[in-house]
Protein backbone atom coordinates (compact mmCIF):
# COMPACT_ATOMS: atom_id res chain seq x y z
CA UNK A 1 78.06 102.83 103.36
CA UNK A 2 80.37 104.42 105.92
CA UNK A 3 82.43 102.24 108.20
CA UNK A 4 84.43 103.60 110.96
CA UNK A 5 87.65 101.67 111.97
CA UNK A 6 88.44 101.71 115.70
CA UNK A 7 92.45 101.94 115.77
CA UNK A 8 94.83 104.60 114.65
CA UNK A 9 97.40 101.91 114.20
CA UNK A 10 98.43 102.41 110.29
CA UNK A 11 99.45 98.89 109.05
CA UNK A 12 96.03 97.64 110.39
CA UNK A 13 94.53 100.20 108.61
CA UNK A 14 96.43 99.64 105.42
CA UNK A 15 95.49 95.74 105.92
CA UNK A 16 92.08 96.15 106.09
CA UNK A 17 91.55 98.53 103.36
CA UNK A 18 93.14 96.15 101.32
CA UNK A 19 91.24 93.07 102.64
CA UNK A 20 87.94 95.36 102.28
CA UNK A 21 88.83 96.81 98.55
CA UNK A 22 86.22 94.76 96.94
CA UNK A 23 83.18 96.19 98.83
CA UNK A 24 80.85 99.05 98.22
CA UNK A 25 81.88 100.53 101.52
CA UNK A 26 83.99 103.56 102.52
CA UNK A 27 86.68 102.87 105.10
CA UNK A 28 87.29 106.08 107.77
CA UNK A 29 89.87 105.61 110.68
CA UNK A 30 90.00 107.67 113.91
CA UNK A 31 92.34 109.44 111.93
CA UNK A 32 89.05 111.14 110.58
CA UNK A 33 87.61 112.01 114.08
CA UNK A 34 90.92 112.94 115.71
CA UNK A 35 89.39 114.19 119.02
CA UNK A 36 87.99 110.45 119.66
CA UNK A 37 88.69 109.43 123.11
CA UNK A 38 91.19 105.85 123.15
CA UNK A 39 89.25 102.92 124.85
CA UNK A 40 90.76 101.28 127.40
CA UNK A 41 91.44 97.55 126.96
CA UNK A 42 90.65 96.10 130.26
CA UNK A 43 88.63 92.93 128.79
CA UNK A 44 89.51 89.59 129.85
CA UNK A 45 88.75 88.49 126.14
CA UNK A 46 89.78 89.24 122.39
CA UNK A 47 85.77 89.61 121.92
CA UNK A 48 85.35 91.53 124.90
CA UNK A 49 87.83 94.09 123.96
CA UNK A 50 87.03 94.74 120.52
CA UNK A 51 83.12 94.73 120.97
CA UNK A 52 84.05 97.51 123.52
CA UNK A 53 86.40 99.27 121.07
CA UNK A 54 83.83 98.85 118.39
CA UNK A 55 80.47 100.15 120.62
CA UNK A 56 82.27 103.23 122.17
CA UNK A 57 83.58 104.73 118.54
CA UNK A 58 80.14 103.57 117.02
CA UNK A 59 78.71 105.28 119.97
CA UNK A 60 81.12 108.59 119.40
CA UNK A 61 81.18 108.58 115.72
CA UNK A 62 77.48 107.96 115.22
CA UNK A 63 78.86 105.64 112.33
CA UNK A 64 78.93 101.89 112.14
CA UNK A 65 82.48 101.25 113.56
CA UNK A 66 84.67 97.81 113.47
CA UNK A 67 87.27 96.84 115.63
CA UNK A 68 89.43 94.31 116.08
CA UNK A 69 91.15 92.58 119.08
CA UNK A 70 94.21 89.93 118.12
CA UNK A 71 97.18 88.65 119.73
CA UNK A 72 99.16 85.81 119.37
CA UNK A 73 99.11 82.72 122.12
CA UNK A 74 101.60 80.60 122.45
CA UNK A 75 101.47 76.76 123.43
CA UNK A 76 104.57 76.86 125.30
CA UNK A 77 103.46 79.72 127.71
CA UNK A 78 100.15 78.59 128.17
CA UNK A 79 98.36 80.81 125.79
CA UNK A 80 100.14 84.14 126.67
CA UNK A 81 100.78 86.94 125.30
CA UNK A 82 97.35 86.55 124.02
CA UNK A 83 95.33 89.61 125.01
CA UNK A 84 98.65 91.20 126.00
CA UNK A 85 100.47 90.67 122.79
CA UNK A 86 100.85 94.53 121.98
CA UNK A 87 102.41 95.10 125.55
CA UNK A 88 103.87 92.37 126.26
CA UNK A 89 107.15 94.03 127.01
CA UNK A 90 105.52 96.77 128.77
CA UNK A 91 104.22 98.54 126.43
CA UNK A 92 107.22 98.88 123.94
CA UNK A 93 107.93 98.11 120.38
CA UNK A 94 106.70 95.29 117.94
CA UNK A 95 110.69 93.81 118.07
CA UNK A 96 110.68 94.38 122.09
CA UNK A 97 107.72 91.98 121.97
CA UNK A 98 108.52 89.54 119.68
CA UNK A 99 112.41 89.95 121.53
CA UNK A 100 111.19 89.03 124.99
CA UNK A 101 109.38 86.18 123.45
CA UNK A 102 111.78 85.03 121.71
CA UNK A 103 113.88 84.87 125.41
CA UNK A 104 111.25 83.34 126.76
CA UNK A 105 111.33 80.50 124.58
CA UNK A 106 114.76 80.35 123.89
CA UNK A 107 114.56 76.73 125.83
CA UNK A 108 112.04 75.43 124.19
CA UNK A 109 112.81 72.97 121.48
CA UNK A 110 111.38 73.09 118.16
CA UNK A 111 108.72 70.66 118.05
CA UNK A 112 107.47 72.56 121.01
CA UNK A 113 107.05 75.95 119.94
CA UNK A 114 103.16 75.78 118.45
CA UNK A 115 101.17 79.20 118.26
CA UNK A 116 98.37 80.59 116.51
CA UNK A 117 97.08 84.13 115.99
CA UNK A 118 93.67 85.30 116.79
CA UNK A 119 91.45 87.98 115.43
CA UNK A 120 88.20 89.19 116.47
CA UNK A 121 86.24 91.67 114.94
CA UNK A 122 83.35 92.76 116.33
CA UNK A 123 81.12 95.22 114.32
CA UNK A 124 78.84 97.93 116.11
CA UNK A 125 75.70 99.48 114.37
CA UNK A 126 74.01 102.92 115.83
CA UNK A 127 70.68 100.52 116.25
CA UNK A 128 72.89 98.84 118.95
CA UNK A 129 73.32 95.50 117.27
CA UNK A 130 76.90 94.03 117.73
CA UNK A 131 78.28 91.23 115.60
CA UNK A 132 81.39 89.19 116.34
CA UNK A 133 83.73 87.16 113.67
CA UNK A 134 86.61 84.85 114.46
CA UNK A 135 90.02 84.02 112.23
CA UNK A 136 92.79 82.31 113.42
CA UNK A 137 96.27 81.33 112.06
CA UNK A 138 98.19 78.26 113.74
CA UNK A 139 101.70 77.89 113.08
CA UNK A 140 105.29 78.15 115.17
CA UNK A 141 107.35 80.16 116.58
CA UNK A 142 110.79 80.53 114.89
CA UNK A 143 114.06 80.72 116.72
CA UNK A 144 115.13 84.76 115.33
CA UNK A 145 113.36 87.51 113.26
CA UNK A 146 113.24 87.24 109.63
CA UNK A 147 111.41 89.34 106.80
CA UNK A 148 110.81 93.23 106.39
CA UNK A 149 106.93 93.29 106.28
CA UNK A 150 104.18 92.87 108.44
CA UNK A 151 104.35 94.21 112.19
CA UNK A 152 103.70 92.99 115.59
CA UNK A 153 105.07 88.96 115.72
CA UNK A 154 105.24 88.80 112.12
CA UNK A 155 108.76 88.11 112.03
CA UNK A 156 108.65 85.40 114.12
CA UNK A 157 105.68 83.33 113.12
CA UNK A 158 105.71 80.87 110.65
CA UNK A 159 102.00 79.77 109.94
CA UNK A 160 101.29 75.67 109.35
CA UNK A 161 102.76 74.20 106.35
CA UNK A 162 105.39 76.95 105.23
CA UNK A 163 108.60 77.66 105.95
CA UNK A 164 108.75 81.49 105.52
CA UNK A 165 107.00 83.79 108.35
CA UNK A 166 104.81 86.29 107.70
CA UNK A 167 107.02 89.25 107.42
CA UNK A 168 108.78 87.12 104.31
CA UNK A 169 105.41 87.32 102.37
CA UNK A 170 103.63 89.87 100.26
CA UNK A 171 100.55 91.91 102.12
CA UNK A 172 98.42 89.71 99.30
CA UNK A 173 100.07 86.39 100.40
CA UNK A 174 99.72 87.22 104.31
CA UNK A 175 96.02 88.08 103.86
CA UNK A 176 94.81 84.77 102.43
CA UNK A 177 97.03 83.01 105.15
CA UNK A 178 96.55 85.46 108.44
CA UNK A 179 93.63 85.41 111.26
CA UNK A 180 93.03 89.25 110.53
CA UNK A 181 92.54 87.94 106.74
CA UNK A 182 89.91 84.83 107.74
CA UNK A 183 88.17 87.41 109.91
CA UNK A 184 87.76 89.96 107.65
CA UNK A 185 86.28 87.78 104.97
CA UNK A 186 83.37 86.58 107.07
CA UNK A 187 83.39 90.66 107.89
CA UNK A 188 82.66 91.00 104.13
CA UNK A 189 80.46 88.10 103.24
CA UNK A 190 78.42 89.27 106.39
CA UNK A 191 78.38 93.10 105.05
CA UNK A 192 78.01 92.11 101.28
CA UNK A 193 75.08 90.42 102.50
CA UNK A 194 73.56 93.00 104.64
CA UNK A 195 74.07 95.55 101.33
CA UNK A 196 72.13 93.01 99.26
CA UNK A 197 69.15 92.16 101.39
């Protein structure tokens, strides 16, 4: 089987593959169908946008694609970035992001700084039948960057009950722990299923 991933965006890539290495499957990117036109994220939802992204490359590719939508929301600022999260400073880099929210919070005092991370992956079949799966990862924002891996906010979120952020951890540790991670195992208990029916 022949899934289609709806990003160009390398780490995800390299994070599902990883998350995915256990099924019969065989992971393409758009890397594979480079004249792909980029959808336009202009949802008002996580689910909206990926079961957009998802249709239109499943629709291009004539291949079963999955996307993903995530962000980060922030108790604090009243859920934002949250569908904004990859340009929230305008369309910049991972540390402009996680910079200007770190600024924004730089008031805020620590037992006020709760956030989670939310994933939605929405697979799209050529029949036309869309599925949607949910994984989320509460924890806090920390006052200043730490750890080398990861990208987007993983420098600056610490999920619930540790005291290391994601970018501190192995891709193996961050995968059991991270909403992409919780998603993408009801992705493969939902696919391992489908294979076996």
């Amino acid at each position: 089987m022949e899934i289609v991933l709806a990003t160009r965006n390398k780490k995800k890539i390299e994070e599902i593959r990883r998350i995915t290495a256990d099924l019969p499957i065989n992971i393409l990117s758009l890397d594979n169908f480079p004249d792909c036109p980029e959808t336009v994220e202009d949802r008002e939802s996580f689910e909206e946008n990926a079961i957009k992204k998802a249709t239109e490359v499943c629709r291009y590719t004539g291949k079963t694609a999955l996307a993903d939508d995530s962000g980060l929301e922030v108790d604090a600022l009243g859920g934002a970035p949250g569908i904004y999260s990859a340009r929230y400073a305008g369309g910049g880099s991972d540390v402009r992001n996680y910079e200007k929210l770190l600024d924004e919070l730089k008031n805020v005092p620590d037992d006020k700084r709760g956030a989670r991370f939310v994933c939605c992956m929405a697979i799209a079949n050529p029949d036309g039948t869309v599925k949607t799966f949910f994984g989320y990862a509460k924890g806090s924002i920390t006052r200043e960057p730490k750890g080398k891996t990861g990208f987007g906010y993983d420098p600056v979120f610490i999920p619930e009950g540790l005291n290391i952020t994601f970018a501190e951890m192995s891709g193996g540790e961050k995968d059991r722990l991270s909403h992409r991670g919780k998603a993408i195992e009801k992705v493969n208990k939902f696919i391992h299923f489908s294979l076996h029916l």
